[in-house]
PDB file of N, CA and C in Angstrom:
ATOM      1  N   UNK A   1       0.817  -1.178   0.000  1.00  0.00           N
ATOM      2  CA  UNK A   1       0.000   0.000   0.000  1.00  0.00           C
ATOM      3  C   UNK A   1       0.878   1.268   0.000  1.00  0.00           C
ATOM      4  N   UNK A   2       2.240   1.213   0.795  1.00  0.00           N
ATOM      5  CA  UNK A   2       2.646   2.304   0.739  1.00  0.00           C
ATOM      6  C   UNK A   2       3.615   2.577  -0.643  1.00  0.00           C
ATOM      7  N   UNK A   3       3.854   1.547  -1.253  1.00  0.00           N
ATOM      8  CA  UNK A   3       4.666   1.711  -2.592  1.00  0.00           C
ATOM      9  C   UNK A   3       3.313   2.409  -3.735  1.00  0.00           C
ATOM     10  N   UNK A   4       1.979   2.263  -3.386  1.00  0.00           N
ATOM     11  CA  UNK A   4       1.086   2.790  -4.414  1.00  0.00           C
ATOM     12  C   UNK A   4       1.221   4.093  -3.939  1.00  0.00           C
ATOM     13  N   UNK A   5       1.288   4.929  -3.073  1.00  0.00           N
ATOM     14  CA  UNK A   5       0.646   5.923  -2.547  1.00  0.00           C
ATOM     15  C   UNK A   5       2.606   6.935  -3.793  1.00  0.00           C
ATOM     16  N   UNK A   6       3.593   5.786  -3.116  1.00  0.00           N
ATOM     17  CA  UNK A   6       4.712   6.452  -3.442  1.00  0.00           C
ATOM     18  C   UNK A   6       5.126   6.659  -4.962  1.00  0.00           C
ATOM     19  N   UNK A   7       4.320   5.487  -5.922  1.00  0.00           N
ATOM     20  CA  UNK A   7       4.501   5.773  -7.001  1.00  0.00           C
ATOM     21  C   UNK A   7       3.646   6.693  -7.703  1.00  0.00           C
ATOM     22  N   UNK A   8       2.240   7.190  -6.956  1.00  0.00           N
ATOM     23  CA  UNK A   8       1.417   7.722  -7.556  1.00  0.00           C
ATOM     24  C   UNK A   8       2.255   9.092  -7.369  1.00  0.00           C
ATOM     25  N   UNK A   9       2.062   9.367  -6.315  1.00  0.00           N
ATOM     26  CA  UNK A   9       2.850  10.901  -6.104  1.00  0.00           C
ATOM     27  C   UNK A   9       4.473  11.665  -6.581  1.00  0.00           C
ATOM     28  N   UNK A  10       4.855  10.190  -6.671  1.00  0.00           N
ATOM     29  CA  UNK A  10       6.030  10.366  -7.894  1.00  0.00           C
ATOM     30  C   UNK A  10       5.806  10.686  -9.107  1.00  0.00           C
ATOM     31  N   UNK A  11       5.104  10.118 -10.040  1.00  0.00           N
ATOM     32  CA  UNK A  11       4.372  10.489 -11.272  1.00  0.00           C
ATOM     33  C   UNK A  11       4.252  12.144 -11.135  1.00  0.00           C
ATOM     34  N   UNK A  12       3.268  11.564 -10.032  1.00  0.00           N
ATOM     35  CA  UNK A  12       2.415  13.098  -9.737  1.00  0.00           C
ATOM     36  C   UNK A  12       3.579  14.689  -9.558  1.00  0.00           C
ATOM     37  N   UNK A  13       4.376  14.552  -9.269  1.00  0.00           N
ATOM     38  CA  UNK A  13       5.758  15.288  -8.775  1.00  0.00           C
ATOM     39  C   UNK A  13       4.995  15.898  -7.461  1.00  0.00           C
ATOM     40  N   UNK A  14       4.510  15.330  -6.559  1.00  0.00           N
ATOM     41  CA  UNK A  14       4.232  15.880  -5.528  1.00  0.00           C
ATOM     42  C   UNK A  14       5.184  15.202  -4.024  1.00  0.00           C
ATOM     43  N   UNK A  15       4.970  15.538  -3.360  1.00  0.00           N
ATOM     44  CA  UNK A  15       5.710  15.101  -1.573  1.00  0.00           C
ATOM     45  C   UNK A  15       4.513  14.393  -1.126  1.00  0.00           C
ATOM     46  N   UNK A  16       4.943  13.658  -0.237  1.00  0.00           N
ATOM     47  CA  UNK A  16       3.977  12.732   0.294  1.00  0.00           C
ATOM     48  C   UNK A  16       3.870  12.962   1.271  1.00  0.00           C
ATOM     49  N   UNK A  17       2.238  13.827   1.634  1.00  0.00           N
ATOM     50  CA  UNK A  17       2.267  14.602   2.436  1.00  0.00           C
ATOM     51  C   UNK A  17       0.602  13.738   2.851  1.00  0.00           C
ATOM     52  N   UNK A  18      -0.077  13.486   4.004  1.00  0.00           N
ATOM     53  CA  UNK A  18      -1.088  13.457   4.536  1.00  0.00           C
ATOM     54  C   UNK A  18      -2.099  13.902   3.375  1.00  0.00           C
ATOM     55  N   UNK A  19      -2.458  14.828   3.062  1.00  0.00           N
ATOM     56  CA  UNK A  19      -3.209  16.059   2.384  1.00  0.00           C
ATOM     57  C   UNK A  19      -3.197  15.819   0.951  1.00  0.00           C
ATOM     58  N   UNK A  20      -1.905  15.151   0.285  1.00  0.00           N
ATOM     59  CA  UNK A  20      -1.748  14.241  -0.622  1.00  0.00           C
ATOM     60  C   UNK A  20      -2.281  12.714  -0.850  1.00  0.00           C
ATOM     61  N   UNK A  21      -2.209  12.445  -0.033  1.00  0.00           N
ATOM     62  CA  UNK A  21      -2.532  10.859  -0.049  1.00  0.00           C
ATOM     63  C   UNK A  21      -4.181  10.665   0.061  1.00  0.00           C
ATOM     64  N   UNK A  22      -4.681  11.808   0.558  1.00  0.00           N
ATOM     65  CA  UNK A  22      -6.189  11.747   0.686  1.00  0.00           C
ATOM     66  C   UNK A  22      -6.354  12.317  -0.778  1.00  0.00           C
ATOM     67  N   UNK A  23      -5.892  13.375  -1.395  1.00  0.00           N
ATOM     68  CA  UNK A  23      -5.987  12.989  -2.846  1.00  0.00           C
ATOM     69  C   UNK A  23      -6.109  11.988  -3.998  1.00  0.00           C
ATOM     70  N   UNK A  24      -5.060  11.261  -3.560  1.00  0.00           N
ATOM     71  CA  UNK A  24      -4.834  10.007  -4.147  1.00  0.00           C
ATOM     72  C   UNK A  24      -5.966   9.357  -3.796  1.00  0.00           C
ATOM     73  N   UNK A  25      -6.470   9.323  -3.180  1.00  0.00           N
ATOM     74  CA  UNK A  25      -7.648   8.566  -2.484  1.00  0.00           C
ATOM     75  C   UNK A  25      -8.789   8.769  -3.498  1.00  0.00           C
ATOM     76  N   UNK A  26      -9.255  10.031  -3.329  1.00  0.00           N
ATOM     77  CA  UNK A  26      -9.778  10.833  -4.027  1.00  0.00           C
ATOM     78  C   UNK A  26     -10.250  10.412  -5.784  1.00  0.00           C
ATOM     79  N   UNK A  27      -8.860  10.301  -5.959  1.00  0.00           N
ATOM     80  CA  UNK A  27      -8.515  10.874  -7.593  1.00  0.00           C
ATOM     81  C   UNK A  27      -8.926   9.176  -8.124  1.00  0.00           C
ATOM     82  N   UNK A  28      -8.808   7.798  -6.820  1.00  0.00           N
ATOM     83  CA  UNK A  28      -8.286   6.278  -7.226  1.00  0.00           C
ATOM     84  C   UNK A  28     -10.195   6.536  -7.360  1.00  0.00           C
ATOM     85  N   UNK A  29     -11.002   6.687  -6.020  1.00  0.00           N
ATOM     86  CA  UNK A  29     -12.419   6.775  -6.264  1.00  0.00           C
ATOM     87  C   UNK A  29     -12.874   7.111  -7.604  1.00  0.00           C
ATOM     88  N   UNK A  30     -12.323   8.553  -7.826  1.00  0.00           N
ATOM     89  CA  UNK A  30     -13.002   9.296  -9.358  1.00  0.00           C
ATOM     90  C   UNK A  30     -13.113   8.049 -10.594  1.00  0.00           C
ATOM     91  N   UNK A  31     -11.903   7.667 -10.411  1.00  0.00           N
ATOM     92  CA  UNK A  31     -11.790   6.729 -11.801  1.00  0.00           C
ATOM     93  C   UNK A  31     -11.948   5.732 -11.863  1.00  0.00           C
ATOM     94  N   UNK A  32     -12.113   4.879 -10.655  1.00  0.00           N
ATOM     95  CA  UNK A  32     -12.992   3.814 -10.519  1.00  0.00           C
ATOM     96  C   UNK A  32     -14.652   3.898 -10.955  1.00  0.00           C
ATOM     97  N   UNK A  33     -15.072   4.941 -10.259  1.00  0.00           N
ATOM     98  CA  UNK A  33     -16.245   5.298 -10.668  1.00  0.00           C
ATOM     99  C   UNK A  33     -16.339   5.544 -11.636  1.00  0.00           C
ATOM    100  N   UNK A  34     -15.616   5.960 -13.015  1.00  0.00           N
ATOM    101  CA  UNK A  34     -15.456   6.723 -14.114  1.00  0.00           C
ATOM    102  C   UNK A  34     -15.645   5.369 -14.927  1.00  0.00           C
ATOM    103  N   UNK A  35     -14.674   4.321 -14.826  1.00  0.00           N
ATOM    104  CA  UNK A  35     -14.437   3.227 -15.188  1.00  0.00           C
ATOM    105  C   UNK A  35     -15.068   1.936 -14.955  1.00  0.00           C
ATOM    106  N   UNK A  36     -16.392   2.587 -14.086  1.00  0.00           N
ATOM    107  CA  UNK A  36     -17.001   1.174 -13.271  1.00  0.00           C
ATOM    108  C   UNK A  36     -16.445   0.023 -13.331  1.00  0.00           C
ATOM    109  N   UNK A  37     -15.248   0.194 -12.435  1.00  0.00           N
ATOM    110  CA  UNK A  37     -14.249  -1.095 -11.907  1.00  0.00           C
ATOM    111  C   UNK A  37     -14.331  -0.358 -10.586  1.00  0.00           C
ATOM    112  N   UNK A  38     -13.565  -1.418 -10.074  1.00  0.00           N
ATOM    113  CA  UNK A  38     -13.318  -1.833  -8.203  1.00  0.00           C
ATOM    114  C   UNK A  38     -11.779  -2.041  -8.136  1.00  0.00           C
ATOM    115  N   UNK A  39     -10.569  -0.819  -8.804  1.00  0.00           N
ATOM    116  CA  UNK A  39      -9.748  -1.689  -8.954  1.00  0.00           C
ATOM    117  C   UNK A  39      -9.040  -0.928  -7.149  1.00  0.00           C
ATOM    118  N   UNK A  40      -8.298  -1.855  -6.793  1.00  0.00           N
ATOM    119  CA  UNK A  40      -7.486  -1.405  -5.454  1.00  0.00           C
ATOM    120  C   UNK A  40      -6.358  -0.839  -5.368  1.00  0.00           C
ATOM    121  N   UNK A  41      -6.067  -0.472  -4.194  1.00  0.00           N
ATOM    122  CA  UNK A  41      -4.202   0.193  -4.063  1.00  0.00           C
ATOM    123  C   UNK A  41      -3.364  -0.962  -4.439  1.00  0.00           C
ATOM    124  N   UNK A  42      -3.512  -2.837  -4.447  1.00  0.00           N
ATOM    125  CA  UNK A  42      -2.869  -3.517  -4.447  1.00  0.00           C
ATOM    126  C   UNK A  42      -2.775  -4.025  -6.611  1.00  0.00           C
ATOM    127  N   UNK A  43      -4.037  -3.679  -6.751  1.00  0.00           N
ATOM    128  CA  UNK A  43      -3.892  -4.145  -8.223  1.00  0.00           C
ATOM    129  C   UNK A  43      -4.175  -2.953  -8.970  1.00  0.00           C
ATOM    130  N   UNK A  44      -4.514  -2.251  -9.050  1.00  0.00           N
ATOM    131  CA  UNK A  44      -4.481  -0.938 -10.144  1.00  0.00           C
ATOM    132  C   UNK A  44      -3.365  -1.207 -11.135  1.00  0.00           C
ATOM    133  N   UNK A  45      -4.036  -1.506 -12.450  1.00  0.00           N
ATOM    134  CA  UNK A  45      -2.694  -1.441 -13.542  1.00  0.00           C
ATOM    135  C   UNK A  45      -1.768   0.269 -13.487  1.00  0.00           C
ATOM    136  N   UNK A  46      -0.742   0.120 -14.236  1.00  0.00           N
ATOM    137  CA  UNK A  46       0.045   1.302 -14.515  1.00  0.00           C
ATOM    138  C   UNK A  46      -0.439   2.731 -15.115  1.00  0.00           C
ATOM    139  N   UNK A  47      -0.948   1.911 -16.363  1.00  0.00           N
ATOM    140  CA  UNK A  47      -2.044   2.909 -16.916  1.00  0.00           C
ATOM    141  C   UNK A  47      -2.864   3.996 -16.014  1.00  0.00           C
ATOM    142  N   UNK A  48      -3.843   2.992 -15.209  1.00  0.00           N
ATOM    143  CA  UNK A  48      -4.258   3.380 -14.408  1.00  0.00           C
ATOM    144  C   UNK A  48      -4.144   4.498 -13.454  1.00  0.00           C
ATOM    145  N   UNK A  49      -3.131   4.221 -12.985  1.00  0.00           N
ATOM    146  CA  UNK A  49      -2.240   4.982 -12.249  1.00  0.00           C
ATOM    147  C   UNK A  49      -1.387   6.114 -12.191  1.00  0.00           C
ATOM    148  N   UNK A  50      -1.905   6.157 -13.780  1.00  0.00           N
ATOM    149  CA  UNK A  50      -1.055   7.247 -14.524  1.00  0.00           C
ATOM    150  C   UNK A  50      -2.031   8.274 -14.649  1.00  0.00           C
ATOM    151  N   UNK A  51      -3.299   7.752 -14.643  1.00  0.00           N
ATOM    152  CA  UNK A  51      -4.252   8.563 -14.518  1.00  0.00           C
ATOM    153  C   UNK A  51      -4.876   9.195 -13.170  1.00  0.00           C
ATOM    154  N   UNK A  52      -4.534   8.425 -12.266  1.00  0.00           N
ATOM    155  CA  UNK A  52      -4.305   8.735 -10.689  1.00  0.00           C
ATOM    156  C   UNK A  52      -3.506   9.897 -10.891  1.00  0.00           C
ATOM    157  N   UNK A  53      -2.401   9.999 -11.346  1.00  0.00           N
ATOM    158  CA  UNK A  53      -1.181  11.290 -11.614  1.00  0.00           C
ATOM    159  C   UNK A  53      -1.295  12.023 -11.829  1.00  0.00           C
ATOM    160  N   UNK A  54      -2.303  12.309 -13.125  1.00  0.00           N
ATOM    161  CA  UNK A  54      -2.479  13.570 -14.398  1.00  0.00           C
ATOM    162  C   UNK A  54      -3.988  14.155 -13.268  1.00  0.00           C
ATOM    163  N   UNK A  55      -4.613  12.877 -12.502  1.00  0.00           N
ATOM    164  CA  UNK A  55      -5.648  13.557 -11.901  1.00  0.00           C
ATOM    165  C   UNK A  55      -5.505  14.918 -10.512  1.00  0.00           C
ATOM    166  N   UNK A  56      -4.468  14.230 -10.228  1.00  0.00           N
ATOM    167  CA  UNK A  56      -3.351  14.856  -9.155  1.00  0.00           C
ATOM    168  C   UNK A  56      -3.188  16.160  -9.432  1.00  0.00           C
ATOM    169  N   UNK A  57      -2.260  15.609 -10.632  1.00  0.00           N
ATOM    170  CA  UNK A  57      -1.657  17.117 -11.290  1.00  0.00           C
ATOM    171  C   UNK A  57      -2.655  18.362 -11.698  1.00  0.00           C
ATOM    172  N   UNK A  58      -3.765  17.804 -12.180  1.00  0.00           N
ATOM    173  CA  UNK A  58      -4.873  18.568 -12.810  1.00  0.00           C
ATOM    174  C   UNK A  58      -5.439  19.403 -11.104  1.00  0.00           C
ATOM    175  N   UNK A  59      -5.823  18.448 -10.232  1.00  0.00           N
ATOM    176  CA  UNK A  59      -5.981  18.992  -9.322  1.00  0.00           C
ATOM    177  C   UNK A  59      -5.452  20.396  -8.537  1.00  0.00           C
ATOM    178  N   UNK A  60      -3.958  20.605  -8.946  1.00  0.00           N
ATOM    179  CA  UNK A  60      -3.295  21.702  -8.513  1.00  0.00           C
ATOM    180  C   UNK A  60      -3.213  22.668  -9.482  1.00  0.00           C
ATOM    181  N   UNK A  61      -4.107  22.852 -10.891  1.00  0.00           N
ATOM    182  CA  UNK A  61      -3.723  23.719 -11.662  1.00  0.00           C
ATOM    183  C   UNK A  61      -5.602  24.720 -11.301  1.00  0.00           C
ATOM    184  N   UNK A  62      -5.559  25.587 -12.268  1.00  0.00           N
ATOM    185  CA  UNK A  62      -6.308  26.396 -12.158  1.00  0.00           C
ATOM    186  C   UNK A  62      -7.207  25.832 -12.946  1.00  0.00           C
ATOM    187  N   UNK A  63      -8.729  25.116 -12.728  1.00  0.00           N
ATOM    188  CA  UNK A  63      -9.848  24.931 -13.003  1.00  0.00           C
ATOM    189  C   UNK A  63     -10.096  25.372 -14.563  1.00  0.00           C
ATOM    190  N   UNK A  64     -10.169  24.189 -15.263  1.00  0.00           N
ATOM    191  CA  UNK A  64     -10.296  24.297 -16.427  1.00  0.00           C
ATOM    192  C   UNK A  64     -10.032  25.328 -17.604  1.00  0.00           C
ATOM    193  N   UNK A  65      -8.558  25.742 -16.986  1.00  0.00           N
ATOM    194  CA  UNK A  65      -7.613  27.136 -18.057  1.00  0.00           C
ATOM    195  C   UNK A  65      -6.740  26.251 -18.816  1.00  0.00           C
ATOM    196  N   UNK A  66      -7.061  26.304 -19.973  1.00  0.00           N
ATOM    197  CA  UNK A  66      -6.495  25.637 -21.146  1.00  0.00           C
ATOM    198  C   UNK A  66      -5.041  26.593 -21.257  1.00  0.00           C
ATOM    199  N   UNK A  67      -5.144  27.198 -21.393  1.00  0.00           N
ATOM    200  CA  UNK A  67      -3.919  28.322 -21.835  1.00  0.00           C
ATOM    201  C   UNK A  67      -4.247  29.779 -21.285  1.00  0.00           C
ATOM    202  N   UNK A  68      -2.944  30.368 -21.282  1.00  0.00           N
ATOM    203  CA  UNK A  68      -2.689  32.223 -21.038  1.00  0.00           C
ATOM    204  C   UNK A  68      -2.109  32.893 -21.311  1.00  0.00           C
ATOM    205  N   UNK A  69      -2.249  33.881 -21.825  1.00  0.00           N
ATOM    206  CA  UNK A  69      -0.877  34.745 -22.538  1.00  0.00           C
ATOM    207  C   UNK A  69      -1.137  36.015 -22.067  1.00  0.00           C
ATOM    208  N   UNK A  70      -0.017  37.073 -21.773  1.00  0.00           N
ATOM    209  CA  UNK A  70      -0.240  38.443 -22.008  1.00  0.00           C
ATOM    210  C   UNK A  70       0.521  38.905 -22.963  1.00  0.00           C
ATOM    211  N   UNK A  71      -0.066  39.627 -23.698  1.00  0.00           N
ATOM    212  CA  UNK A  71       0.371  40.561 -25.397  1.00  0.00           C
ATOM    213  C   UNK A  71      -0.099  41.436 -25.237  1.00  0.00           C
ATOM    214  N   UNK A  72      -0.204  42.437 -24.520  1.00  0.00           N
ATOM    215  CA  UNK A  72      -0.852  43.766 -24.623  1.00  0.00           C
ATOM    216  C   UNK A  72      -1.947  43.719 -23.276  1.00  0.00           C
ATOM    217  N   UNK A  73      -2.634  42.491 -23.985  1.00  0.00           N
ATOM    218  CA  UNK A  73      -3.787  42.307 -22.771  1.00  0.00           C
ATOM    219  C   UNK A  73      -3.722  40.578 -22.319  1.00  0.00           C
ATOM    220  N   UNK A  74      -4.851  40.573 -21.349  1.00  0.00           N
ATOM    221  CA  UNK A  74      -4.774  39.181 -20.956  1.00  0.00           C
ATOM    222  C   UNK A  74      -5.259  38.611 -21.613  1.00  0.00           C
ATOM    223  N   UNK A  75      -5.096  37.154 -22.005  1.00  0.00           N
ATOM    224  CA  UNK A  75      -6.303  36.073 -22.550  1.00  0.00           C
ATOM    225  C   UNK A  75      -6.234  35.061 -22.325  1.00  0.00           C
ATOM    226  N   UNK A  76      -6.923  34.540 -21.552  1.00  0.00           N
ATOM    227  CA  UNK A  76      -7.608  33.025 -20.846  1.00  0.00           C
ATOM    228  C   UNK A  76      -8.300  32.104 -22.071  1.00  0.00           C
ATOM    229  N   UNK A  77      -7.668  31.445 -22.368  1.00  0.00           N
ATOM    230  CA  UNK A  77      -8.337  30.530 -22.779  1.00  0.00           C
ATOM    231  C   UNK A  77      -8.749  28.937 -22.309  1.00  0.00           C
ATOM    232  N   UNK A  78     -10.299  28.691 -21.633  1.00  0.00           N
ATOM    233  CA  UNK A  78     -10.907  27.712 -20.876  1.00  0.00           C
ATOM    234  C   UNK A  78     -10.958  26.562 -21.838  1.00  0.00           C
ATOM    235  N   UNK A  79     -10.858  25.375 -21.248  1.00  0.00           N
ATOM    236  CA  UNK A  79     -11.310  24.262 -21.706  1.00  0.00           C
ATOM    237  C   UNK A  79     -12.371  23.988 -20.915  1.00  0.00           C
ATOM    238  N   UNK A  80     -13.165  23.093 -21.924  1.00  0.00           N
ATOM    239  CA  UNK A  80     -15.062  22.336 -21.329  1.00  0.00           C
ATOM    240  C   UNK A  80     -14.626  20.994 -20.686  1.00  0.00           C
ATOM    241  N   UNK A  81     -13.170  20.482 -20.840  1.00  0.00           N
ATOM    242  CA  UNK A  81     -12.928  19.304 -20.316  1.00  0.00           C
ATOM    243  C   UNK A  81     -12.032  19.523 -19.452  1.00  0.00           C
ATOM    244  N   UNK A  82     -11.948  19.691 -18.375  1.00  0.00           N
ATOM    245  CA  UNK A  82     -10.653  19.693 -17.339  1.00  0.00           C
ATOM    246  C   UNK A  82      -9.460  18.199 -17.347  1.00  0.00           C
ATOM    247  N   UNK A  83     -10.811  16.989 -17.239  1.00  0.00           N
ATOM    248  CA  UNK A  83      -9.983  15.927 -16.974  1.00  0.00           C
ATOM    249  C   UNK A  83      -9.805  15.260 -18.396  1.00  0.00           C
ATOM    250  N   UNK A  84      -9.803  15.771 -19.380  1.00  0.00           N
ATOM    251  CA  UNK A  84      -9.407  14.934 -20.790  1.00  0.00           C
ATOM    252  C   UNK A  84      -8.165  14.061 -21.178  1.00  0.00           C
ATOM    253  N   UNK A  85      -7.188  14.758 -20.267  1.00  0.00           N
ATOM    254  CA  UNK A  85      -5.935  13.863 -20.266  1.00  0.00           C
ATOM    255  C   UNK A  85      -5.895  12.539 -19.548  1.00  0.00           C
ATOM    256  N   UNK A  86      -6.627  13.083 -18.160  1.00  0.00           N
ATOM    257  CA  UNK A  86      -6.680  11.706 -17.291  1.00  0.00           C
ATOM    258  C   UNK A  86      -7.781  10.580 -17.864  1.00  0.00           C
ATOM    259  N   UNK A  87      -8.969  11.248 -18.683  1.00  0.00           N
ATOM    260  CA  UNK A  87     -10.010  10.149 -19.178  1.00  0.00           C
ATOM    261  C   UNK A  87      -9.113   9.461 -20.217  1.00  0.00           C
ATOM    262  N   UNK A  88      -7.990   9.812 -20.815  1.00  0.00           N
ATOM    263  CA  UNK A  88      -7.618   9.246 -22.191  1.00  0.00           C
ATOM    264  C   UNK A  88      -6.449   8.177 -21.897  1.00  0.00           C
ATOM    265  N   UNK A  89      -6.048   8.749 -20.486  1.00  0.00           N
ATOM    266  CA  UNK A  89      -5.530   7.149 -19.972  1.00  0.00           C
ATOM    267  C   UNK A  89      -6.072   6.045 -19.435  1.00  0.00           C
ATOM    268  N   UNK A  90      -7.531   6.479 -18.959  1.00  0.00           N
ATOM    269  CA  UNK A  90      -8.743   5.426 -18.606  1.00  0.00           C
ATOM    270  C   UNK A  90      -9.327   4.913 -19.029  1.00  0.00           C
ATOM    271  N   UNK A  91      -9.633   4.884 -20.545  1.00  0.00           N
ATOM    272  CA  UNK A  91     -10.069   4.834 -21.548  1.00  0.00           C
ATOM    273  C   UNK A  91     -10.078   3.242 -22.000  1.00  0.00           C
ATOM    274  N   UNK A  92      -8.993   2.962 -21.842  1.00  0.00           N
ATOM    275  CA  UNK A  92      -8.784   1.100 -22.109  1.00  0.00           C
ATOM    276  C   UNK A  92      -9.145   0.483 -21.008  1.00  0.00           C
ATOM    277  N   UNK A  93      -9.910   1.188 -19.577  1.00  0.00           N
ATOM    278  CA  UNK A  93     -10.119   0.447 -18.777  1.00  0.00           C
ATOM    279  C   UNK A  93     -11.567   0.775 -18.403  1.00  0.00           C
ATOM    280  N   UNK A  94     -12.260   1.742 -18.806  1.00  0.00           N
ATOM    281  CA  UNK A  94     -13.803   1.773 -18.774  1.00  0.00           C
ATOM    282  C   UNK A  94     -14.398   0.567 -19.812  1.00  0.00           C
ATOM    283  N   UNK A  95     -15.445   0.507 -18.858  1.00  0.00           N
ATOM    284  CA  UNK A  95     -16.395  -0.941 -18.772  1.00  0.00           C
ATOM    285  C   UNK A  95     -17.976  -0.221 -19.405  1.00  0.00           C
ATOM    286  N   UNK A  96     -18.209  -0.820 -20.094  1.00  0.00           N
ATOM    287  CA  UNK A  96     -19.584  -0.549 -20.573  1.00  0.00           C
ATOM    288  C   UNK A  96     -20.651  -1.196 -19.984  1.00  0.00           C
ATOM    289  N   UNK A  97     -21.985  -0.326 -19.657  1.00  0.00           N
ATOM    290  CA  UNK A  97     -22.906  -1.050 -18.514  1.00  0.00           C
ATOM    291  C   UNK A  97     -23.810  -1.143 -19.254  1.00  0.00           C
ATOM    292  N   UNK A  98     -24.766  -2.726 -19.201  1.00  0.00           N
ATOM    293  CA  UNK A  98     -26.087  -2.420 -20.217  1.00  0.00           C
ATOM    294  C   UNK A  98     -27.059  -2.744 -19.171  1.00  0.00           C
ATOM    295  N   UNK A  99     -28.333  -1.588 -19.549  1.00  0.00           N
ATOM    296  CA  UNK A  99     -29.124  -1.804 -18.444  1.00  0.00           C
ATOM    297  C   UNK A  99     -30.283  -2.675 -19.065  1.00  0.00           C
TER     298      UNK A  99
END
């Protein structure tokens, strides 16, 4: 358990900090749920995990700002998808549900 927490936050370039690891927590829920799997801290593929990372990372940036520049003036440019990077590593592991 503690080698998952250490490789996620490695990826992640973060310190392994309390406050972190409940992230990780966090970020393993999101994409389980995303993926309707059950996968654990002990089996989570790599992939996976990589998406644990980018979810991390996404987490510490500024809420769906695609890009910014100043040239004179400011310009923000938003994205409609925040987590698109992390869905595109989840992607081979979402499960299709038929009701």
């Amino acid at each position: 358990m503690e080698e998952f927490y250490e490789q996620i936050l490695k990826m992640a370039g973060l310190e392994d900090t309390p406050d972190n690891r409940l992230e990780v927590d966090a970020a393993l829920d999101y994409a389980n749920h995303y993926c309707k799997t059950s996968f654990t801290l002990e089996d989570a593929p790599a992939g996976f995990k990589k998406a644990i990372a980018v979810l991390l990372q996404s987490a510490e940036q500024t809420p769906n700002v695609q890009s910014e520049s100043v040239a004179g003036e400011i310009s923000v440019t938003y994205s409609n998808e925040a987590n698109a990077t992390a869905k595109s590593y989840l992607k081979p592991y979402r499960r299709a549900v038929f009701l």
